[in-house]
PDB file of N, CA and C in Angstrom:
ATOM      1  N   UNK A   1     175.426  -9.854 -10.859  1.00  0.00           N
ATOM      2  CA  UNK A   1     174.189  -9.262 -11.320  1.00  0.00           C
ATOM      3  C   UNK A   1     173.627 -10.019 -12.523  1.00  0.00           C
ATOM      4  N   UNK A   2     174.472 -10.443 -13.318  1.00  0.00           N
ATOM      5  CA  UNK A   2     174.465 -11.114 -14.808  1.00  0.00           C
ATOM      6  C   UNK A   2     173.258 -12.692 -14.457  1.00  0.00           C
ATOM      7  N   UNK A   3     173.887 -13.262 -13.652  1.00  0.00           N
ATOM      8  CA  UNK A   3     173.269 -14.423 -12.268  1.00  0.00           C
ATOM      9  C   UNK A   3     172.056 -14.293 -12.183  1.00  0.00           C
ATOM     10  N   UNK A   4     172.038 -13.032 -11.492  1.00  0.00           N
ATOM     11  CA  UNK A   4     170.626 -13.104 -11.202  1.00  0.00           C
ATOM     12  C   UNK A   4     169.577 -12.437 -11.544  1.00  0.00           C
ATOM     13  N   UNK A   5     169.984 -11.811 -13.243  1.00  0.00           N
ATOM     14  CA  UNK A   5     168.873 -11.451 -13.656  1.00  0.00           C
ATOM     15  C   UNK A   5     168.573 -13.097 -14.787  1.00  0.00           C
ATOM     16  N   UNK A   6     169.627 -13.616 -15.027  1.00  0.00           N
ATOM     17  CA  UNK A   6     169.308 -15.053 -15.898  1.00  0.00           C
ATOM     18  C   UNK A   6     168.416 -16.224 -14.843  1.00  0.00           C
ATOM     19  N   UNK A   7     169.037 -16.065 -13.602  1.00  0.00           N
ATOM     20  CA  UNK A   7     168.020 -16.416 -12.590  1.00  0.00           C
ATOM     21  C   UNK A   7     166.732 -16.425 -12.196  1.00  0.00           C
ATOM     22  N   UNK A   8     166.452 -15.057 -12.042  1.00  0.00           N
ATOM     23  CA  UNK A   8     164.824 -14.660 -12.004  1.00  0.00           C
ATOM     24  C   UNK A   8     164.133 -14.657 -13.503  1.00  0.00           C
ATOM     25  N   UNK A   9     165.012 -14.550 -14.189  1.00  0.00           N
ATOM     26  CA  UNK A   9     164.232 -14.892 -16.088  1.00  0.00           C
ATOM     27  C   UNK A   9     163.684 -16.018 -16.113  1.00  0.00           C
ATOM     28  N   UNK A  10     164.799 -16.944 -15.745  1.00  0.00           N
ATOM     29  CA  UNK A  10     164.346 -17.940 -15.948  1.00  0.00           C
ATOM     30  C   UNK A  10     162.900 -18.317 -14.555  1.00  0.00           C
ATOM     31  N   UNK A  11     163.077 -18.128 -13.635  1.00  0.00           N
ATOM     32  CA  UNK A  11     161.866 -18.148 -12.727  1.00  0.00           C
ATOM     33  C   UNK A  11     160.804 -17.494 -13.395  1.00  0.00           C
ATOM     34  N   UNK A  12     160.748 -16.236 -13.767  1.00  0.00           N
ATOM     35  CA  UNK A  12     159.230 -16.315 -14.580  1.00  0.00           C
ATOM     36  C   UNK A  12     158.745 -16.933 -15.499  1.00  0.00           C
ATOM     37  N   UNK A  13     159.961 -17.535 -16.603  1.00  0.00           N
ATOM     38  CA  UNK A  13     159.560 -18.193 -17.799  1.00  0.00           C
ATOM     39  C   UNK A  13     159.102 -19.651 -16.921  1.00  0.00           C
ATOM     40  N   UNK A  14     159.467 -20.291 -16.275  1.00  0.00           N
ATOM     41  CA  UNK A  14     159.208 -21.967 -15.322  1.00  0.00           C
ATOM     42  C   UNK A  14     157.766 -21.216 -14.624  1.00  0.00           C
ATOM     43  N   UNK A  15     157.724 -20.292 -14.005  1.00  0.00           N
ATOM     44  CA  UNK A  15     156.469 -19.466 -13.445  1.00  0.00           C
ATOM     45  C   UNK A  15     155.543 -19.464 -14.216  1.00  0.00           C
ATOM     46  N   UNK A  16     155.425 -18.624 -15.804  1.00  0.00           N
ATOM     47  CA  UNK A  16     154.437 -18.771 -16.536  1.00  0.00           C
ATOM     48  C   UNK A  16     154.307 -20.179 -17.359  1.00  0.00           C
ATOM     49  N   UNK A  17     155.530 -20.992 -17.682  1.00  0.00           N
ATOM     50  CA  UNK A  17     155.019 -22.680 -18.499  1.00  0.00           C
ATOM     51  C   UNK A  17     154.116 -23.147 -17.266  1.00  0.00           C
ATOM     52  N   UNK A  18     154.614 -23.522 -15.622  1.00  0.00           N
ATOM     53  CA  UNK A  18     153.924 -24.230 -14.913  1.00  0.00           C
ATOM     54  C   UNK A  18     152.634 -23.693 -14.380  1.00  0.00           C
ATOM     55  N   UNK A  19     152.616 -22.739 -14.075  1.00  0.00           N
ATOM     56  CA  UNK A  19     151.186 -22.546 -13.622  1.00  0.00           C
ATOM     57  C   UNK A  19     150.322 -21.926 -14.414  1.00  0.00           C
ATOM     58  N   UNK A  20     150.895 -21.607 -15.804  1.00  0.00           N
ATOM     59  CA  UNK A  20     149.764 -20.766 -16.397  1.00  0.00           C
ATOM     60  C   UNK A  20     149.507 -19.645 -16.356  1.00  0.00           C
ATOM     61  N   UNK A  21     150.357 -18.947 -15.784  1.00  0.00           N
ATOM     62  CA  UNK A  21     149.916 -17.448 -15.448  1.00  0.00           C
ATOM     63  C   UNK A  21     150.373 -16.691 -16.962  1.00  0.00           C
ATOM     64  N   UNK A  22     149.861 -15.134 -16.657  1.00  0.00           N
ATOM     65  CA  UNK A  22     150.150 -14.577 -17.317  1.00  0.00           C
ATOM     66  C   UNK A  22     151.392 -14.033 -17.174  1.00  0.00           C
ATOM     67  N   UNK A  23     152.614 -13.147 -18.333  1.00  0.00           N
ATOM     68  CA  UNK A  23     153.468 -12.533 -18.220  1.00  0.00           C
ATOM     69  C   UNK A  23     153.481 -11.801 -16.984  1.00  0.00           C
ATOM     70  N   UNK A  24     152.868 -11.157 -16.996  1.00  0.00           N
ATOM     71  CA  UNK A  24     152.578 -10.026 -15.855  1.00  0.00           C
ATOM     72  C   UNK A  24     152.423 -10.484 -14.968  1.00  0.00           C
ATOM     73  N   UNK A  25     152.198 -11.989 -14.418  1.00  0.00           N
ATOM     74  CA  UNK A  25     151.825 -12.361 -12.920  1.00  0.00           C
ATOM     75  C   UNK A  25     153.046 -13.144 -12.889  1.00  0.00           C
ATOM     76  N   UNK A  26     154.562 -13.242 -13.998  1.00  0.00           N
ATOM     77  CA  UNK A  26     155.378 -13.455 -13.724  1.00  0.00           C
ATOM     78  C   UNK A  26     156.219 -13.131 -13.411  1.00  0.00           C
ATOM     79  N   UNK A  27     156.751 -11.733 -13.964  1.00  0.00           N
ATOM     80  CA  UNK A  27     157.265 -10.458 -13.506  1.00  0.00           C
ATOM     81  C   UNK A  27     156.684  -9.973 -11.895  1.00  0.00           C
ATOM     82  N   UNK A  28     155.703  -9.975 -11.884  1.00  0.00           N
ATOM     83  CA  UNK A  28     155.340  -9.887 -10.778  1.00  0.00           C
ATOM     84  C   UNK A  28     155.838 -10.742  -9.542  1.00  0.00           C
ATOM     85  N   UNK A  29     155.560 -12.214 -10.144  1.00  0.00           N
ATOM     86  CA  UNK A  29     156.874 -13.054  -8.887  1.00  0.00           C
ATOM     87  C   UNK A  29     158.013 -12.575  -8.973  1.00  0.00           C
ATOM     88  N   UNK A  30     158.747 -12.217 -10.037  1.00  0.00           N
ATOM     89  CA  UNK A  30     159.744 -12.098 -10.025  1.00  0.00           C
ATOM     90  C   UNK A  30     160.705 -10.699  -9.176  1.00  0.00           C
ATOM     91  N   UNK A  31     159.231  -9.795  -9.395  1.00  0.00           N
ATOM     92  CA  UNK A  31     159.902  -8.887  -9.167  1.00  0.00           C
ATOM     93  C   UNK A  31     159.874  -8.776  -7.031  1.00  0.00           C
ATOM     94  N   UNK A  32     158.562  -9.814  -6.241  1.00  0.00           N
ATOM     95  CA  UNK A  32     158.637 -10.439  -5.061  1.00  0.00           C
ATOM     96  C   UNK A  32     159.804 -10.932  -4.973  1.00  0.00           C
ATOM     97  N   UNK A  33     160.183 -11.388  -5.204  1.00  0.00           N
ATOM     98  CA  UNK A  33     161.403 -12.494  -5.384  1.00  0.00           C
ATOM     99  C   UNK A  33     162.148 -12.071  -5.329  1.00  0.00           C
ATOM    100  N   UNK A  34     162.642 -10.933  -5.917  1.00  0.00           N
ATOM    101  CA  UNK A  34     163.736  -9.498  -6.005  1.00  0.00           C
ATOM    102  C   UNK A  34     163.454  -8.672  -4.628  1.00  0.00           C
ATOM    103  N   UNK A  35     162.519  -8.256  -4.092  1.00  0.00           N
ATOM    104  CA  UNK A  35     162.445  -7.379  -3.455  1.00  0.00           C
ATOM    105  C   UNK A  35     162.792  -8.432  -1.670  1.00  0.00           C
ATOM    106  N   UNK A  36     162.006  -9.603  -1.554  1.00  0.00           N
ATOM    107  CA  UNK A  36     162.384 -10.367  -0.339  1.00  0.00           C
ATOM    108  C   UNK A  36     164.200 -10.487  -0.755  1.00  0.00           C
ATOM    109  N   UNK A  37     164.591 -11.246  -1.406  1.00  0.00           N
ATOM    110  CA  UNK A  37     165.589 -11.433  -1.814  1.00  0.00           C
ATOM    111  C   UNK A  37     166.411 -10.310  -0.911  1.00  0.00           C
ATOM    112  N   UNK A  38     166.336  -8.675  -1.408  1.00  0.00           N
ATOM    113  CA  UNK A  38     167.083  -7.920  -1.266  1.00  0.00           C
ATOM    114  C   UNK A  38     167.149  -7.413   0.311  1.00  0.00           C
ATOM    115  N   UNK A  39     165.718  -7.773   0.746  1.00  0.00           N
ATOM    116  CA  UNK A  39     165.264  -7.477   2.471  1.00  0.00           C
ATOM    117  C   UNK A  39     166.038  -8.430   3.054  1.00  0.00           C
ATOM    118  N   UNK A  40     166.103  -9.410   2.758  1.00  0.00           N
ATOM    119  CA  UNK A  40     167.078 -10.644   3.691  1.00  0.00           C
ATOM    120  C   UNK A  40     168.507 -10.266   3.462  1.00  0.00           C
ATOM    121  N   UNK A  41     169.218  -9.722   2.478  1.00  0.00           N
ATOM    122  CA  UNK A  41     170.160  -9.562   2.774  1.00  0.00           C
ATOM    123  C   UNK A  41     170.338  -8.101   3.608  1.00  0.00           C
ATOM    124  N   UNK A  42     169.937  -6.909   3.661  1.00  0.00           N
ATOM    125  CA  UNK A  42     169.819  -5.865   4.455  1.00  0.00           C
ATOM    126  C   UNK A  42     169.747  -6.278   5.625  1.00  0.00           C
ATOM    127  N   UNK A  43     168.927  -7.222   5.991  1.00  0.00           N
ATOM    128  CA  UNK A  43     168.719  -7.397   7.104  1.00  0.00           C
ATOM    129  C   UNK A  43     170.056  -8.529   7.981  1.00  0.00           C
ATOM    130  N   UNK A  44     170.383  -9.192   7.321  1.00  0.00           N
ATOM    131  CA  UNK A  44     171.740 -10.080   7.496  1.00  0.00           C
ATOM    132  C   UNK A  44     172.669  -9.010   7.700  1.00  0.00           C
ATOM    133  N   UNK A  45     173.031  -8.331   6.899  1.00  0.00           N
ATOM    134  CA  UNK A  45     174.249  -7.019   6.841  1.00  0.00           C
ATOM    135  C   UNK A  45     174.116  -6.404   8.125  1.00  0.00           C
ATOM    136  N   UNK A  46     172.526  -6.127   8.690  1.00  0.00           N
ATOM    137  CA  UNK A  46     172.160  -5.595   9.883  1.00  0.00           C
ATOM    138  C   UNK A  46     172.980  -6.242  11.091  1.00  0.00           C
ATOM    139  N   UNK A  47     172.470  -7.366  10.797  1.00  0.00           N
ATOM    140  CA  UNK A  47     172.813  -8.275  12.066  1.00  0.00           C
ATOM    141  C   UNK A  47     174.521  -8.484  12.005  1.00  0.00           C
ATOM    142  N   UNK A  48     175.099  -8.833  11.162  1.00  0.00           N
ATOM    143  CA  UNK A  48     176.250  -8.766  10.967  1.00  0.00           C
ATOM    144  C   UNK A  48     176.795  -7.716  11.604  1.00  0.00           C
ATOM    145  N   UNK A  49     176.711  -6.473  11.256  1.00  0.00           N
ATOM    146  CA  UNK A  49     177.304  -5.350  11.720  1.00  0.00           C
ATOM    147  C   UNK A  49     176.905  -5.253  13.313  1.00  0.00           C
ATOM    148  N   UNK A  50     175.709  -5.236  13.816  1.00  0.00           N
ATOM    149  CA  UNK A  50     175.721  -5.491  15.512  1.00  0.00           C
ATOM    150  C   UNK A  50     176.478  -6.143  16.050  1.00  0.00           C
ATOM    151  N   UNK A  51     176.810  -7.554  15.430  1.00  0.00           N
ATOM    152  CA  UNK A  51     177.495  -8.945  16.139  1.00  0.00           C
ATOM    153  C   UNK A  51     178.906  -7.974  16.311  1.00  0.00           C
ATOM    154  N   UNK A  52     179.573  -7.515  15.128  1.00  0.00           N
ATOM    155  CA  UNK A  52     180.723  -7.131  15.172  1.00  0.00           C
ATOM    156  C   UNK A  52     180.853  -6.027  15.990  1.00  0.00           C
ATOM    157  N   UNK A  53     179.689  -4.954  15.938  1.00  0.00           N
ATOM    158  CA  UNK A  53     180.171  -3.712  17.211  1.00  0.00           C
ATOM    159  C   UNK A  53     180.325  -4.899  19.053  1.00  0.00           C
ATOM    160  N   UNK A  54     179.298  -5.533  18.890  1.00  0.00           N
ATOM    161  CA  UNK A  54     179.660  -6.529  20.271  1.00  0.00           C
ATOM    162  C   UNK A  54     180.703  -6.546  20.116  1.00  0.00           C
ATOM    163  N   UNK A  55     181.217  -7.515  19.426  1.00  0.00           N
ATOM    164  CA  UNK A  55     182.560  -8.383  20.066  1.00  0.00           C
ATOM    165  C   UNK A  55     183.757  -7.233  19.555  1.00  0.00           C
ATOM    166  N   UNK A  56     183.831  -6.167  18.859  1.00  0.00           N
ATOM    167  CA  UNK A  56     184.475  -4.939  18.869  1.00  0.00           C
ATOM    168  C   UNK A  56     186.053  -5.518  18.853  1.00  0.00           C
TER     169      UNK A  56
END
């Protein structure tokens, strides 16, 4: 967890030096970034768990 909140920190701070945005439109990636992030793995876990009821 420690990872990847120093992770996405640092993505908004590189987010707001390079493009200029504001705080708030960095948090804002960040917090995209968090939320896909968390859908891809749900969705992996998904698939994971089907594969395994198959092959049982």
């Amino acid at each position: 967890m420690a990872v990847w909140l120093v992770a996405y920190g640092a993505a908004a701070v590189v987010w707001r030096a390079l493009e200029g945005k504001t705080w708030l439109d960095a948090l804002f990636f960040v917090g995209l970034v968090v939320v896909v992030n968390v859908v891809v793995q749900w969705v992996a876990s998904r698939v994971k768990r089907k594969v395994a009821a198959r092959h049982g």
